[in-house]
N, C-alpha and C. Protein backbone atom coordinates (compact mmCIF):
# COMPACT_ATOMS: atom_id res chain seq x y z
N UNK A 1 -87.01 -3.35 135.72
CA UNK A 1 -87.29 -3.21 137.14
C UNK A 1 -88.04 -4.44 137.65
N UNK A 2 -87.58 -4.71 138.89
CA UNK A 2 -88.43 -6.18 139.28
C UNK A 2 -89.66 -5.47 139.64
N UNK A 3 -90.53 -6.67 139.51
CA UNK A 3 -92.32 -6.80 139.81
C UNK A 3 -92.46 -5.93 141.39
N UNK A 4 -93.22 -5.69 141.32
CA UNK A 4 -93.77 -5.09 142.54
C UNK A 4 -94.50 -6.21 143.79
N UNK A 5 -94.57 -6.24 144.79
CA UNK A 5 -95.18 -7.07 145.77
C UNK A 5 -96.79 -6.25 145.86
N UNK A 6 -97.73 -6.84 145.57
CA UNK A 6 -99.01 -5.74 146.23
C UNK A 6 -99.91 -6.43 146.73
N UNK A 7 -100.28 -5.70 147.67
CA UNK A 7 -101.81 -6.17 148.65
C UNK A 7 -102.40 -5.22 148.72
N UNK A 8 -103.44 -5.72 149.53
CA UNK A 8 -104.81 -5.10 149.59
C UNK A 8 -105.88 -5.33 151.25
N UNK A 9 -106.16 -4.27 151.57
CA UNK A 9 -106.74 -4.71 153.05
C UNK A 9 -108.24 -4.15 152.91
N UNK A 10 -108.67 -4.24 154.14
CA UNK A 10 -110.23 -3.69 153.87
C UNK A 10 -110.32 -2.99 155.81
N UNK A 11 -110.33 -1.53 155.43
CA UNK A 11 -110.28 -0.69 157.19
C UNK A 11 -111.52 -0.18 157.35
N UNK A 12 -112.31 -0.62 158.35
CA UNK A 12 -113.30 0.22 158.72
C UNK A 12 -113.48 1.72 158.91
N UNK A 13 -113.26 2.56 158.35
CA UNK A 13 -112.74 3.51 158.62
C UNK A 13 -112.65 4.73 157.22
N UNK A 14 -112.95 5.62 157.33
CA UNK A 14 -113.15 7.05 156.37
C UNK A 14 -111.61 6.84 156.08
N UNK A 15 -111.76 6.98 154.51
CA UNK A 15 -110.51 7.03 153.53
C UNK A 15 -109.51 8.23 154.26
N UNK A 16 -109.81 9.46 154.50
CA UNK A 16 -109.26 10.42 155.74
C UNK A 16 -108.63 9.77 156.92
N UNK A 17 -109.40 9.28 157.66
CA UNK A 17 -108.78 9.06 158.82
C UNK A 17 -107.68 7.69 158.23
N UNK A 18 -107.49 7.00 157.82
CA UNK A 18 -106.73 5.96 156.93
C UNK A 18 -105.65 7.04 156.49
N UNK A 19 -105.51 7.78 156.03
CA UNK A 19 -104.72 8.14 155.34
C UNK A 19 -103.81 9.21 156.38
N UNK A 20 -104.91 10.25 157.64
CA UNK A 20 -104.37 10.88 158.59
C UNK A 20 -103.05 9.65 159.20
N UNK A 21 -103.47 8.26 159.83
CA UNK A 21 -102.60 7.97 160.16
C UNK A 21 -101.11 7.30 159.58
N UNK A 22 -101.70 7.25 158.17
CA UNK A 22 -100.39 6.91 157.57
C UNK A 22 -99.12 8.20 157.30
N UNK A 23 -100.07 9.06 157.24
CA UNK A 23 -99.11 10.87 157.36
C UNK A 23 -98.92 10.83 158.66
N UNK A 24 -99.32 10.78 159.57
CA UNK A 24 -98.31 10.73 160.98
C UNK A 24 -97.04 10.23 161.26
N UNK A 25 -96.15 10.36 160.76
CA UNK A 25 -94.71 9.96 160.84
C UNK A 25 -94.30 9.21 162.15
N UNK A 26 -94.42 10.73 163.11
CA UNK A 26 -93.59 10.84 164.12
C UNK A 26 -94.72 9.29 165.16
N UNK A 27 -95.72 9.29 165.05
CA UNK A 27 -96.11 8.05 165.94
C UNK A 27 -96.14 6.96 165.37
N UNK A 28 -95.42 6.42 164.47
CA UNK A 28 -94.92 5.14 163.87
C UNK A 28 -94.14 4.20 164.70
N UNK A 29 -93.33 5.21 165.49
CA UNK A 29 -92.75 4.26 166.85
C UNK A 29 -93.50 3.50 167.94
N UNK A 30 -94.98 3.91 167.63
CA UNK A 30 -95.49 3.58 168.63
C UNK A 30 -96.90 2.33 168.12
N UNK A 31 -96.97 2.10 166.94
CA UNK A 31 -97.71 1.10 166.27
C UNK A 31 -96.77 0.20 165.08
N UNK A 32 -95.72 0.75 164.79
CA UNK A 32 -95.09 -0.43 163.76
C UNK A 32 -93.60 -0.55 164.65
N UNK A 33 -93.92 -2.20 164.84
CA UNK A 33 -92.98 -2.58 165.43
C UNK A 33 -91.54 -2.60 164.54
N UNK A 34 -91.22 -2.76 163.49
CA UNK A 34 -89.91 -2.98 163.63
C UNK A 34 -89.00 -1.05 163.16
N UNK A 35 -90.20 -0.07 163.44
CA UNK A 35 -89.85 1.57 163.61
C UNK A 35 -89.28 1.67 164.88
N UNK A 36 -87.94 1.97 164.89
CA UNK A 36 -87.26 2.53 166.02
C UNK A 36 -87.32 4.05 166.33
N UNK A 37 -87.28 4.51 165.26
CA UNK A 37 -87.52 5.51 165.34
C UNK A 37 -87.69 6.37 163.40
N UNK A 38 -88.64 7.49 163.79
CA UNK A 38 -88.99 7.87 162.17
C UNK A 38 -89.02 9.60 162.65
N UNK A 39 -88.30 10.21 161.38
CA UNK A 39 -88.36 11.68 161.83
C UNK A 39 -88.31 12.37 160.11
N UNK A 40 -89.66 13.40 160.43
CA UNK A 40 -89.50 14.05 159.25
C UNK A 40 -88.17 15.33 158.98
N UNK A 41 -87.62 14.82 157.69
CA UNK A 41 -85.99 15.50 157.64
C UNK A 41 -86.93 16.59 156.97
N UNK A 42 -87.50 17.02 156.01
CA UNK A 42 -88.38 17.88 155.35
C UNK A 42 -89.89 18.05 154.98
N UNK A 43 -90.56 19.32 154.66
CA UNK A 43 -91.81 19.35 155.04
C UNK A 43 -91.95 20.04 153.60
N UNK A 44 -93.14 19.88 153.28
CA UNK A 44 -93.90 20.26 151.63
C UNK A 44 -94.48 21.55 151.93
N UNK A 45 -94.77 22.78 150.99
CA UNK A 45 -95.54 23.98 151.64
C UNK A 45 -96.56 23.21 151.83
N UNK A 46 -97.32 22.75 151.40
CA UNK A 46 -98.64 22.43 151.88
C UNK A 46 -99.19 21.58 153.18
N UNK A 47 -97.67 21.25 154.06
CA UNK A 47 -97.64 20.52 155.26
C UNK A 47 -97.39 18.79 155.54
N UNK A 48 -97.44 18.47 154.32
CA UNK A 48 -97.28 17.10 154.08
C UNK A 48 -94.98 16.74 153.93
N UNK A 49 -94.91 15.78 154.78
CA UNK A 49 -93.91 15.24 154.63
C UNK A 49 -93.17 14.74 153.30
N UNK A 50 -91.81 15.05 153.24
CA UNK A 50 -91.18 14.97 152.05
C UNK A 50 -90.66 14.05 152.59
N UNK A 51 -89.28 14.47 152.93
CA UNK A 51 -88.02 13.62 153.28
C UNK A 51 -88.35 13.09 154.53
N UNK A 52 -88.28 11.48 154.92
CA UNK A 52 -88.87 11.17 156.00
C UNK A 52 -87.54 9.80 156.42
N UNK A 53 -86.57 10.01 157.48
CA UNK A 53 -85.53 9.19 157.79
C UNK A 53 -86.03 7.89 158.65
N UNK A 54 -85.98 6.92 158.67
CA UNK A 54 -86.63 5.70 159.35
C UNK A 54 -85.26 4.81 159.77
N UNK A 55 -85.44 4.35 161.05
CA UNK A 55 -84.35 3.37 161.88
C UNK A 55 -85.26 2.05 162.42
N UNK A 56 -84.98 1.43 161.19
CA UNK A 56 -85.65 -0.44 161.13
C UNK A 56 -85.36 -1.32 161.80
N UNK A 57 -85.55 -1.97 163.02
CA UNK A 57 -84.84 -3.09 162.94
C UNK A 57 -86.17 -3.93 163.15
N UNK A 58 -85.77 -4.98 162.82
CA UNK A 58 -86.87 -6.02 162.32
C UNK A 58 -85.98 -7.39 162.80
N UNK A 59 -85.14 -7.66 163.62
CA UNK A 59 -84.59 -8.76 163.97
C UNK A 59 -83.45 -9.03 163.30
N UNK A 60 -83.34 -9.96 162.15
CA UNK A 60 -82.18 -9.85 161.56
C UNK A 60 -81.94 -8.90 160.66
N UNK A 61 -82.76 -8.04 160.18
CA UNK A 61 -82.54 -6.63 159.25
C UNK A 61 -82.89 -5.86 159.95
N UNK A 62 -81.59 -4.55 159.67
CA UNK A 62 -81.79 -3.43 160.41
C UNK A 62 -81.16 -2.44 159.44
N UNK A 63 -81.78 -1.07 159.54
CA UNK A 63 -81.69 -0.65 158.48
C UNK A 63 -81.95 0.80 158.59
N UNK A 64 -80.99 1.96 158.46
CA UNK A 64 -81.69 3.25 158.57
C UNK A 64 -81.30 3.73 156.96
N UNK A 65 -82.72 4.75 156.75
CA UNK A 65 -82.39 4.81 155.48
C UNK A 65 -83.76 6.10 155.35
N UNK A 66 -83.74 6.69 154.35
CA UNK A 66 -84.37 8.11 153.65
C UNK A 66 -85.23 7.94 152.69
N UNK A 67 -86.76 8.02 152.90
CA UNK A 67 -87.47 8.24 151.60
C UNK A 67 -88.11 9.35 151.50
N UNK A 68 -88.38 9.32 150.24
CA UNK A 68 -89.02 10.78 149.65
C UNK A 68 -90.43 10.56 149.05
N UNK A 69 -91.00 11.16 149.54
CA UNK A 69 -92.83 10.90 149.41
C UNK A 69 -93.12 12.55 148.45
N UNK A 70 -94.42 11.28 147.91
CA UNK A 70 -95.13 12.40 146.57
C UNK A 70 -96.37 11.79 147.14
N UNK A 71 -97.55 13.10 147.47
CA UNK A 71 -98.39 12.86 147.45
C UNK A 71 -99.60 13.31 147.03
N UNK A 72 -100.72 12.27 146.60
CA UNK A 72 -101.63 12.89 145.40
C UNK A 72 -102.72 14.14 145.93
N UNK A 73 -102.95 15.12 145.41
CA UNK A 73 -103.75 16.17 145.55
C UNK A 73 -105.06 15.85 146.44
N UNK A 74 -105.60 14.88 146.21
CA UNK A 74 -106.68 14.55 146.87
C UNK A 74 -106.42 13.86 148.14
N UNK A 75 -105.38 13.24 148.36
CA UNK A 75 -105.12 13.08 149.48
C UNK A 75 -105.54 11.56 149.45
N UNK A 76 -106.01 11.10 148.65
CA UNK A 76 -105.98 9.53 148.60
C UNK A 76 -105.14 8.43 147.85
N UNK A 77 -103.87 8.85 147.88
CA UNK A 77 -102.74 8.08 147.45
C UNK A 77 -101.54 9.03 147.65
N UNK A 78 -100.39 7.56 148.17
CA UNK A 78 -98.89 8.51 148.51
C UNK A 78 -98.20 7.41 147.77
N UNK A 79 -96.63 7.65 147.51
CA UNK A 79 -95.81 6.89 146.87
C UNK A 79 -94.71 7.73 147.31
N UNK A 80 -93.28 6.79 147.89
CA UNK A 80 -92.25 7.18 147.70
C UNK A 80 -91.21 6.26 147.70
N UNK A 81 -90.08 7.02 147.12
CA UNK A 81 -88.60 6.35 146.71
C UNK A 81 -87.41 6.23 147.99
N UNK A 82 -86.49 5.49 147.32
CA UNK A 82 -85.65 5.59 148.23
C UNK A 82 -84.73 6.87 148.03
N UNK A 83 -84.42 7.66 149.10
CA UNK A 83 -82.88 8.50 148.85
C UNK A 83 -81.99 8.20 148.83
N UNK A 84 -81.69 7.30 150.21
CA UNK A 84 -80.72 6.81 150.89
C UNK A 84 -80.86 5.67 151.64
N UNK A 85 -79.68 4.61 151.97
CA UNK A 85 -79.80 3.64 152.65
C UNK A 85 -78.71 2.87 153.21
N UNK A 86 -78.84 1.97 154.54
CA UNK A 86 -77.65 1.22 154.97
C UNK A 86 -77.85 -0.05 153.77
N UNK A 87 -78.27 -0.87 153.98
CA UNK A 87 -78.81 -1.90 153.11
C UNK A 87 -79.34 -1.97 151.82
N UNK A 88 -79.92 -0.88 151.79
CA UNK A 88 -81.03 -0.70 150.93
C UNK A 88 -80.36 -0.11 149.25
N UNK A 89 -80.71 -0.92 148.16
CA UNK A 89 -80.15 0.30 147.19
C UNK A 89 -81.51 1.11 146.45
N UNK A 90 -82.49 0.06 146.79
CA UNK A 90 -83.94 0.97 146.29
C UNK A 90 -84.88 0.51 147.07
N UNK A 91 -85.82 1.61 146.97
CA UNK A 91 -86.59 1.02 147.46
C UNK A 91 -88.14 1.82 146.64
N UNK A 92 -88.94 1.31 146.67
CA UNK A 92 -90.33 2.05 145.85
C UNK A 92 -91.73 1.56 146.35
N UNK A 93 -92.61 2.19 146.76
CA UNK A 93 -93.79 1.94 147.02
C UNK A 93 -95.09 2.56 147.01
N UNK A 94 -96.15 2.33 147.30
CA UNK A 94 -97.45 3.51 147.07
C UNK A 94 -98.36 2.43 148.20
N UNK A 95 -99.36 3.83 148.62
CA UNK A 95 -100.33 3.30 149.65
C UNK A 95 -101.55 4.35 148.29
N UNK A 96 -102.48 3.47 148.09
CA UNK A 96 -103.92 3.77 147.36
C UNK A 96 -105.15 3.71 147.62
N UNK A 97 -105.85 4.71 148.38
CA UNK A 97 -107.43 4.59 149.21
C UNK A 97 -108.37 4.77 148.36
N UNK A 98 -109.35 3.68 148.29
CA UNK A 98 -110.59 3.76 147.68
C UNK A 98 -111.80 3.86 148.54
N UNK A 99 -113.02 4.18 148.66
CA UNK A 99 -113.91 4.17 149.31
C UNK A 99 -114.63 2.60 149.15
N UNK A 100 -115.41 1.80 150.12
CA UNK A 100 -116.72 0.96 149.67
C UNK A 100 -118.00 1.57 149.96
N UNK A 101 -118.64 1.16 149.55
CA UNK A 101 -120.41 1.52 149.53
C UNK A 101 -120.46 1.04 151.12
N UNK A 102 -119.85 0.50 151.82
CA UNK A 102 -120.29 0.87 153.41
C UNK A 102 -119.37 1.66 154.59
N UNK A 103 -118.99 2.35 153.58
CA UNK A 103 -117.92 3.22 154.15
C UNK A 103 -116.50 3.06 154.59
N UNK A 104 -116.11 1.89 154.03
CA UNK A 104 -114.93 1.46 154.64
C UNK A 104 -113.98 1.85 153.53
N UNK A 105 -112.38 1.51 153.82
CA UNK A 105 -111.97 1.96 152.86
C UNK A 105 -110.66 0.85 152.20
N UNK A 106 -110.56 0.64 151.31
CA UNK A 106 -110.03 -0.29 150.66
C UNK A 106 -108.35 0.47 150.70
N UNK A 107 -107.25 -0.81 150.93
CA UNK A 107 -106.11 -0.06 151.00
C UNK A 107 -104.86 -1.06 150.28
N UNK A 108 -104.70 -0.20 149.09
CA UNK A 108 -103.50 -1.29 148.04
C UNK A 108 -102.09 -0.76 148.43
N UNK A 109 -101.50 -1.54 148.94
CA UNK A 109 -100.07 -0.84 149.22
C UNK A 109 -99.28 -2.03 148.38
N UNK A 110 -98.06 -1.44 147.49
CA UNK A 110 -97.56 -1.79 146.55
C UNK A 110 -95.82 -1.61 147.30
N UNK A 111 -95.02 -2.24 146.70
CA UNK A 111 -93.47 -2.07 147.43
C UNK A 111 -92.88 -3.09 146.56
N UNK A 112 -91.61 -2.77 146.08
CA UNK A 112 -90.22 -3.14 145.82
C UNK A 112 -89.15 -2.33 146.33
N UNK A 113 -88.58 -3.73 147.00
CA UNK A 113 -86.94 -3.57 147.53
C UNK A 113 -86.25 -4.19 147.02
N UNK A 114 -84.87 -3.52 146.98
CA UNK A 114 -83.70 -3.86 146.49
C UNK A 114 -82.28 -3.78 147.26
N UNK A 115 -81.79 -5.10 147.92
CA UNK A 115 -80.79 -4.88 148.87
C UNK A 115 -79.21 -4.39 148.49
N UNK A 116 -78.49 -4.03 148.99
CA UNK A 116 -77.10 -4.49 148.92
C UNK A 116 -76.59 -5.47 148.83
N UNK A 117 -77.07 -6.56 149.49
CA UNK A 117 -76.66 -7.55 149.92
C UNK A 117 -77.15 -8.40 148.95
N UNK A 118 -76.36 -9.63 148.67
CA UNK A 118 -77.20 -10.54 147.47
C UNK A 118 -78.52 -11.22 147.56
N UNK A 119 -79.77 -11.57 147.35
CA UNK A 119 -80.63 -12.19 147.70
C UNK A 119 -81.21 -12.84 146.68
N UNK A 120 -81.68 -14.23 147.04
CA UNK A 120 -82.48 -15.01 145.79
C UNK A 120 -83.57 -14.29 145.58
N UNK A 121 -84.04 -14.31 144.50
CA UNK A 121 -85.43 -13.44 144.20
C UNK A 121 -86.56 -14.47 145.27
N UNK A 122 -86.77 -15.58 145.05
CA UNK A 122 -87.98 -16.05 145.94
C UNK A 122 -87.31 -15.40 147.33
N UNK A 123 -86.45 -15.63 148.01
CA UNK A 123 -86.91 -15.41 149.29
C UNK A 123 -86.88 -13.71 148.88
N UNK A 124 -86.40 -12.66 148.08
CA UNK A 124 -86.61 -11.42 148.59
C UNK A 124 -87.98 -10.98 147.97
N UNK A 125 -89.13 -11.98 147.37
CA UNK A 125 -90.61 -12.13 147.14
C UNK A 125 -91.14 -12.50 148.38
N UNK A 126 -90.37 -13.48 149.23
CA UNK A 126 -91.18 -13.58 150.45
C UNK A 126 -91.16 -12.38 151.71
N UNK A 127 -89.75 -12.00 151.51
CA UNK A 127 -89.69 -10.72 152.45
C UNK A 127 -90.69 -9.48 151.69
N UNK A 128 -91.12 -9.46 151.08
CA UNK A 128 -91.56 -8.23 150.78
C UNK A 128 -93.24 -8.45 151.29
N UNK A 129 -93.43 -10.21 150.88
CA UNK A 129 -94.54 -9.99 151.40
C UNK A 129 -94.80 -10.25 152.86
N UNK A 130 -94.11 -10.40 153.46
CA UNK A 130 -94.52 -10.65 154.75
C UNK A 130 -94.05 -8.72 155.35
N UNK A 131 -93.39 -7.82 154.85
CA UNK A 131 -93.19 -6.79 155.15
C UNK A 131 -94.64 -6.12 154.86
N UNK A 132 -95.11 -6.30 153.67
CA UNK A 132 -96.56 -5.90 153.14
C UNK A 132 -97.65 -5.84 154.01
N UNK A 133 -97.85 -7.35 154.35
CA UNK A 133 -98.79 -7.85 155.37
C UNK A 133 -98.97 -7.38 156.41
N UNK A 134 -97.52 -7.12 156.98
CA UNK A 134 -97.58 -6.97 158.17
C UNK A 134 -97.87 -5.21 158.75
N UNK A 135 -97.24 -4.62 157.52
CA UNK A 135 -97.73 -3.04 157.27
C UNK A 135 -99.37 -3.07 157.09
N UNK A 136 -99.78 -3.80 156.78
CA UNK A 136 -101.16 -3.74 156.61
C UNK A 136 -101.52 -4.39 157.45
N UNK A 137 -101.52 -4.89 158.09
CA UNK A 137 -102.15 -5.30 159.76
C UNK A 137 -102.10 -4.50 160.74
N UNK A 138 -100.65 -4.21 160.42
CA UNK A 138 -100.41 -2.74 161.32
C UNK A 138 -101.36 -1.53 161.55
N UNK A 139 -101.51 -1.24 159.87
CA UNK A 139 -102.26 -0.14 159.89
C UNK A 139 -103.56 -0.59 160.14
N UNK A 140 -103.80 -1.28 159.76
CA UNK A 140 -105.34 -1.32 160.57
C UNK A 140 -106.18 -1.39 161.71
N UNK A 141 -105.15 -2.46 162.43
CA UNK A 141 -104.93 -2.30 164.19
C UNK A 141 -105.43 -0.87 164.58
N UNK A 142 -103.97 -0.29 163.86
CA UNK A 142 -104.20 1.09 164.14
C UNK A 142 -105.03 1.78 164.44
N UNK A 143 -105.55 2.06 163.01
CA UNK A 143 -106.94 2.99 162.50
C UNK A 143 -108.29 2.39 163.23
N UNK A 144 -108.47 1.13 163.18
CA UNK A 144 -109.82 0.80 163.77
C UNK A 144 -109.57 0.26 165.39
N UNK A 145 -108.36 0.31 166.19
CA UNK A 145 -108.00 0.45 167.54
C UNK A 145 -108.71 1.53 168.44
């Protein structure tokens, strides 16, 4: 399996509320730009999103496609796979909240993709990280907005 892309951010903000807005699905359209639209296809008994369908476009990639989220008991780490995809033949990732001693909360989000389409490994190392980054700018905007 290829290497994983991972970063790391630093959110002002209770590991909870960090993590409330990354479980918000349905308002993803409205802080990550290249979400056209995101809709939960299935729901966990415990209320947390399973199957979650996403419509990408990001300029020259566009992309609707199905992942499936596992998430940890405590509520401070999620990870999910791909189901399905236009482009996509995998896809894998995890978001991981730690606390700091001034309350903020540390955030490792990890991702490998795998296209249909042929791609040199450096540039599909650079797309992943600038997809990374920019998810993590995102979310932070967010959360401390």
């Amino acid at each position: 399996m290829a290497e994983k892309t991972k970063r790391s951010i630093t959110i002002e903000a209770p590991a909870e509320q960090v993590m409330a807005v990354i479980a918000d699905f349905a308002a993803y359209p409205t802080w990550v730009a290249a979400a056209k639209s995101v809709e939960v296809l299935a729901w966990r008994p415990d209320g947390q999103a399973e199957r979650v369908r996403f419509v990408l476009d990001a300029g020259v990639v566009k992309d609707t496609y199905v992942l499936r989220y596992r998430w940890a008991s405590d509520r401070r780490a999620v990870s999910w796979e791909l189901e399905s995809g236009d482009i996509q033949k995998a896809q894998s990732g995890s978001y991981a909240l730690s606390d700091t001693p001034d309350g903020c909360t540390v955030v490792d989000y990890e991702l490998t993709v795998d296209l249909t389409i042929p791609m040199i490994g450096l540039f599909k190392r650079k797309a992943e990280k600038v997809i990374t980054d920019t998810a993590l700018k995102e979310l932070k905007k967010q959360v401390e907005g």
